[in-house]
C-alpha atoms as a PDB file:
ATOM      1  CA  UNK A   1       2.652 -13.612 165.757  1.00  0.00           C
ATOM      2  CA  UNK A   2       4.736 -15.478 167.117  1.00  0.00           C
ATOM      3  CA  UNK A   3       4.425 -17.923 170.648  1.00  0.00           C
ATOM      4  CA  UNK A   4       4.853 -15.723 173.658  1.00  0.00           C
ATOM      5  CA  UNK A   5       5.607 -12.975 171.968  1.00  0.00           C
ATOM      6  CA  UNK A   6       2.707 -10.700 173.261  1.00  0.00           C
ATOM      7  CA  UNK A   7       2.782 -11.885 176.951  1.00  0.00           C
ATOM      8  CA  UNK A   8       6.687 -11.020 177.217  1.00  0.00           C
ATOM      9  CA  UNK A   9       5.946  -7.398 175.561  1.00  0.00           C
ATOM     10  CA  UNK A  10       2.814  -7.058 177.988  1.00  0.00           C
ATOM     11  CA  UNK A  11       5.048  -8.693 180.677  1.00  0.00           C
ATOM     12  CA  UNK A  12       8.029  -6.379 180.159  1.00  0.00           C
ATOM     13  CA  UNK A  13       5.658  -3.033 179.849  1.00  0.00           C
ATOM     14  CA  UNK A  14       4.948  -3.838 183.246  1.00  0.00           C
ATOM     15  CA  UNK A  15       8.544  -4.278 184.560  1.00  0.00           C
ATOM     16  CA  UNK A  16       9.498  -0.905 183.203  1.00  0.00           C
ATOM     17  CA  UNK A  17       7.195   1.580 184.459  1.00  0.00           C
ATOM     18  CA  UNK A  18       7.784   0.417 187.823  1.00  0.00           C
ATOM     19  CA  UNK A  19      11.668   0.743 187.939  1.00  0.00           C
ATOM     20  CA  UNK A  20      12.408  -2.836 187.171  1.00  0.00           C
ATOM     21  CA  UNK A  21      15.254  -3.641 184.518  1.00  0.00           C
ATOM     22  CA  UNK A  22      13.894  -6.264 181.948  1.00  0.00           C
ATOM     23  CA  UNK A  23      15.711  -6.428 178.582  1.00  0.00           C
ATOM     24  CA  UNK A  24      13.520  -7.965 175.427  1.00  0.00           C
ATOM     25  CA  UNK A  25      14.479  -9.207 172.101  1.00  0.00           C
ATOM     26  CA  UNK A  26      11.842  -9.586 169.713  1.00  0.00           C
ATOM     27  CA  UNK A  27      13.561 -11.183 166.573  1.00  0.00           C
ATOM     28  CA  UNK A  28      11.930 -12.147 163.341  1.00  0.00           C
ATOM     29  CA  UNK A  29      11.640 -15.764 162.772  1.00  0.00           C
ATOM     30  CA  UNK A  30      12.525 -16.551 166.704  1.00  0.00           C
ATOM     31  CA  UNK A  31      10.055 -18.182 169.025  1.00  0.00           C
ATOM     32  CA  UNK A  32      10.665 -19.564 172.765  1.00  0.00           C
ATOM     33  CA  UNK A  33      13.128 -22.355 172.717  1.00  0.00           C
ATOM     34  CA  UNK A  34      13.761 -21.668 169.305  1.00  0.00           C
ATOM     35  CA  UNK A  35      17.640 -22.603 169.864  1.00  0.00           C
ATOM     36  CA  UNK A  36      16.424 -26.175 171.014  1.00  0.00           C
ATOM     37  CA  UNK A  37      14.415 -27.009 167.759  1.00  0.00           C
ATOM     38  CA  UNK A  38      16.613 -25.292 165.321  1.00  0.00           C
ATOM     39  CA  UNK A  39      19.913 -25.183 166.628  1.00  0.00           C
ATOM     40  CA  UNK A  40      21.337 -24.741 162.979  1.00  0.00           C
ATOM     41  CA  UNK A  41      18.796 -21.479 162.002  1.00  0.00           C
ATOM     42  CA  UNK A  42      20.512 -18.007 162.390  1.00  0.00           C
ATOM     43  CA  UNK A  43      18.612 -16.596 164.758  1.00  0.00           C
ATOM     44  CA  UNK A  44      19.564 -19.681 167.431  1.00  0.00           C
ATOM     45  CA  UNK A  45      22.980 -19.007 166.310  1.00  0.00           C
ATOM     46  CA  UNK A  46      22.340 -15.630 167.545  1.00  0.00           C
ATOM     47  CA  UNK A  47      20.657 -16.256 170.913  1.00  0.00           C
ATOM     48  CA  UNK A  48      23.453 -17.504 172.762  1.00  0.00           C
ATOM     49  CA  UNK A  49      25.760 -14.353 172.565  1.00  0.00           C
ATOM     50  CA  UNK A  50      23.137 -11.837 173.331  1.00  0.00           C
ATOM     51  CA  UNK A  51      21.956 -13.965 176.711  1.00  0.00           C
ATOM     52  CA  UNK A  52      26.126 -14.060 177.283  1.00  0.00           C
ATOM     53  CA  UNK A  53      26.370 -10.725 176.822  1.00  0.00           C
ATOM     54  CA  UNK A  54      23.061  -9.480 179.236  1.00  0.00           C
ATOM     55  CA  UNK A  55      24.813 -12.088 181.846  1.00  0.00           C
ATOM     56  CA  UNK A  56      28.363 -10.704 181.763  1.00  0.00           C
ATOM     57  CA  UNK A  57      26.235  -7.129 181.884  1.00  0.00           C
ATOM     58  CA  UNK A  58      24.294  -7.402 184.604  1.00  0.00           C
ATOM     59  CA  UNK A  59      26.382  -9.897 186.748  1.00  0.00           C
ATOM     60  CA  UNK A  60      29.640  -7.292 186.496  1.00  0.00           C
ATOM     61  CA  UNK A  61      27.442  -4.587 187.869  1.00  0.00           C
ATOM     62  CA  UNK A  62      25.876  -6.223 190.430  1.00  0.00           C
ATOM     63  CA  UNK A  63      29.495  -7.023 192.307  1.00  0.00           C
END
């Protein structure tokens, strides 16, 4: 299990049925702030583009 993990699922199943948008990745071997205390690991390496790419997403659509 790993930390969070279970509140942000429970937290985004209650986003969803009420309209909201919420997108959650749930990646093996990632925890919160995993990109602070292991930059080098693959799945920090990883993080950055896919918040990028959920910014340049949501931002373009809401002009």
């Amino acid at each position: 299990m790993g930390t969070f993990r279970d509140e942000v699922v429970e937290h985004a199943g209650r986003i969803w049925p009420e309209g909201g948008d919420a997108e959650l990745h749930v990646r093996p071997g990632g925890y919160h702030c995993v990109e602070i205390v292991a930059p080098e690991a693959e799945v920090s390496r990883r993080a950055p583009a896919a918040r990028a790419e959920w910014m340049a997403r949501n931002f373009a659509r809401s002009r």
